[in-house]
C-alpha atoms as a PDB file:
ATOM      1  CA  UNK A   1       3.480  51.715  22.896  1.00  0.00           C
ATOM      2  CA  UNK A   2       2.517  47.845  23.439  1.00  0.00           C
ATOM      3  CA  UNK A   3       5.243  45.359  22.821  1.00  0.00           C
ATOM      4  CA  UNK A   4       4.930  42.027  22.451  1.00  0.00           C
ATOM      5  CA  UNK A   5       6.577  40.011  24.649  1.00  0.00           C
ATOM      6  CA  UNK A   6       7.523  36.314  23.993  1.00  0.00           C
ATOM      7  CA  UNK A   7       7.273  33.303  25.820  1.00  0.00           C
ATOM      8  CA  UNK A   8       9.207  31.768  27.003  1.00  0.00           C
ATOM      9  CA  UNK A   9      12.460  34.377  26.383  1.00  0.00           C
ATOM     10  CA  UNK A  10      14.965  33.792  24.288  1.00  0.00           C
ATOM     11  CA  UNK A  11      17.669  34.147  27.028  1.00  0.00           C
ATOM     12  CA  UNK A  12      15.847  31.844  29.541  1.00  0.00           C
ATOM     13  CA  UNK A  13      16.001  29.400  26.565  1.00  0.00           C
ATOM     14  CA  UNK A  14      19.462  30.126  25.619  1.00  0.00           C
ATOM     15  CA  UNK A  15      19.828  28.610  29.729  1.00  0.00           C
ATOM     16  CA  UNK A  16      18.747  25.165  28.904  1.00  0.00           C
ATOM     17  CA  UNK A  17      19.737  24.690  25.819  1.00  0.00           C
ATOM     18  CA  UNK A  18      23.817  26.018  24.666  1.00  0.00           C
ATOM     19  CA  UNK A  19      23.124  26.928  20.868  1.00  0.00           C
ATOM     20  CA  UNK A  20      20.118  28.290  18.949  1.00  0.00           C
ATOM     21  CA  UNK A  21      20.746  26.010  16.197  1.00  0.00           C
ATOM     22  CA  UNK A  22      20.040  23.026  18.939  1.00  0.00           C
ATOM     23  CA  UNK A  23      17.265  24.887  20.367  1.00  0.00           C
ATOM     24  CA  UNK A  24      15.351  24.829  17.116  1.00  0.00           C
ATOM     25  CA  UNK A  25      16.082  21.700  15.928  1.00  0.00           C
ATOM     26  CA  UNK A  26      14.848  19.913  19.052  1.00  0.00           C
ATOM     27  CA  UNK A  27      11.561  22.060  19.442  1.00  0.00           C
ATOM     28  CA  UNK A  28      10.828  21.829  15.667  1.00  0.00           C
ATOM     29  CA  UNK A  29      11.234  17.493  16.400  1.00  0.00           C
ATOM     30  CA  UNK A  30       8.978  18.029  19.313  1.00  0.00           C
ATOM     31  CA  UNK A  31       6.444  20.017  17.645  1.00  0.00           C
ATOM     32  CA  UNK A  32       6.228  17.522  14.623  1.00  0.00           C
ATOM     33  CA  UNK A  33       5.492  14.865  17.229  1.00  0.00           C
ATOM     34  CA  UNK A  34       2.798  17.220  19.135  1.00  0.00           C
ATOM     35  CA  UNK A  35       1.170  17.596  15.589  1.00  0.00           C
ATOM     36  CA  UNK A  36       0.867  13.528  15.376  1.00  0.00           C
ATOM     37  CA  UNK A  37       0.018  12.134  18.588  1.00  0.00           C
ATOM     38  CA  UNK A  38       2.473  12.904  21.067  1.00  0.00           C
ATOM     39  CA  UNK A  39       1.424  12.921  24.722  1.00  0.00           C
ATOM     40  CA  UNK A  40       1.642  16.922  26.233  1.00  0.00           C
ATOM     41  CA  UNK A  41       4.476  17.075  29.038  1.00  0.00           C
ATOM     42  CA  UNK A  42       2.462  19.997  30.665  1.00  0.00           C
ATOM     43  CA  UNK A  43      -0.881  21.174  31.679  1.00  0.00           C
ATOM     44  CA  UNK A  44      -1.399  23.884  30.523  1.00  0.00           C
ATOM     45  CA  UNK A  45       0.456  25.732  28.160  1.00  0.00           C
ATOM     46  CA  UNK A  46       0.604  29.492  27.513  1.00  0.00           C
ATOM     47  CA  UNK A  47       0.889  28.987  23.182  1.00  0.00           C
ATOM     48  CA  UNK A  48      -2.156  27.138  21.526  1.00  0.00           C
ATOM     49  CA  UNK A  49       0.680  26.470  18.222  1.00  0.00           C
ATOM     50  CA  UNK A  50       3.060  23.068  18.986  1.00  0.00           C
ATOM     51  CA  UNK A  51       6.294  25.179  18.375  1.00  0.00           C
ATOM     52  CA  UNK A  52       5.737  27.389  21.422  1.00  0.00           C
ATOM     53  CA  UNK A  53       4.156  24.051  23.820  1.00  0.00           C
ATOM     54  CA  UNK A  54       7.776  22.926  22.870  1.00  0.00           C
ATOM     55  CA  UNK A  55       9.283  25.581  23.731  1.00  0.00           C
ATOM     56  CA  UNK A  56       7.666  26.135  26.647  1.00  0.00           C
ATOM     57  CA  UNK A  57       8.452  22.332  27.610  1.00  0.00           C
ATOM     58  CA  UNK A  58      12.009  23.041  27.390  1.00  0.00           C
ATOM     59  CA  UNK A  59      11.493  26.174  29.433  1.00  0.00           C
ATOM     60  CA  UNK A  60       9.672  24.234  31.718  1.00  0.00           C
ATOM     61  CA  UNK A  61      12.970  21.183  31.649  1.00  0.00           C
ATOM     62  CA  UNK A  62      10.503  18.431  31.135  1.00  0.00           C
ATOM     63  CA  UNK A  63      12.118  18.158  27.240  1.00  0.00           C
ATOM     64  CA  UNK A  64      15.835  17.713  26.990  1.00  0.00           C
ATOM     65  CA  UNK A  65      18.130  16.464  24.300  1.00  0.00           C
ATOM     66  CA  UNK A  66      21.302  14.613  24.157  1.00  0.00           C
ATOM     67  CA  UNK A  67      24.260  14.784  21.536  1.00  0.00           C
ATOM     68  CA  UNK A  68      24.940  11.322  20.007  1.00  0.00           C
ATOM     69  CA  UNK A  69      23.624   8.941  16.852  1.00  0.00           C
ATOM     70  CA  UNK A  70      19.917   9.436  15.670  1.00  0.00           C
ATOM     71  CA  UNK A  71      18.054   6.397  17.031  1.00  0.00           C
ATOM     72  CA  UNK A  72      16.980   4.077  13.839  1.00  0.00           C
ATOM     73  CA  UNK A  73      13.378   5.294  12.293  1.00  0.00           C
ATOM     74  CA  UNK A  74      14.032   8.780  13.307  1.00  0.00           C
ATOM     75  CA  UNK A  75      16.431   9.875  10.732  1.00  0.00           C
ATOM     76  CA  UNK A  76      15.787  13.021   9.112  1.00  0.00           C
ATOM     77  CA  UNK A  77      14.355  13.130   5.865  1.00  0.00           C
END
């Protein structure tokens, strides 16, 4: 039986970032600005979709986030 296995893992994600609700929010905010014009943090990346390059820039720590106020302009919607 094949699996599917995902990159980066869950857990190893769960290491850099401390909740899943975090973890989402900053790679979907990443892969929004991937999608416009953003400048890649890596390489190479292992996913062709911006979700997993995000994901795989937090895996790699080159993407972090910090608790605090929304900078003005990047409110959400």
């Amino acid at each position: 039986m094949n699996e599917l296995m995902l990159y980066p893992s869950i857990d190893s994600l769960m290491t850099k970032i401390d909740s899943k609700y975090s973890l989402v929010s900053v790679a979907a905010k990443r892969a929004r600005k991937l999608q416009i014009d953003a400048k890649p943090q890596l390489d190479k990346y292992v996913s062709h979709k911006n979700v997993g390059k995000a994901l795989e820039e937090i895996h790699a720590d080159e993407l972090h986030y910090r608790l605090g106020e929304v900078p003005q302009g990047e409110e959400l919607e």
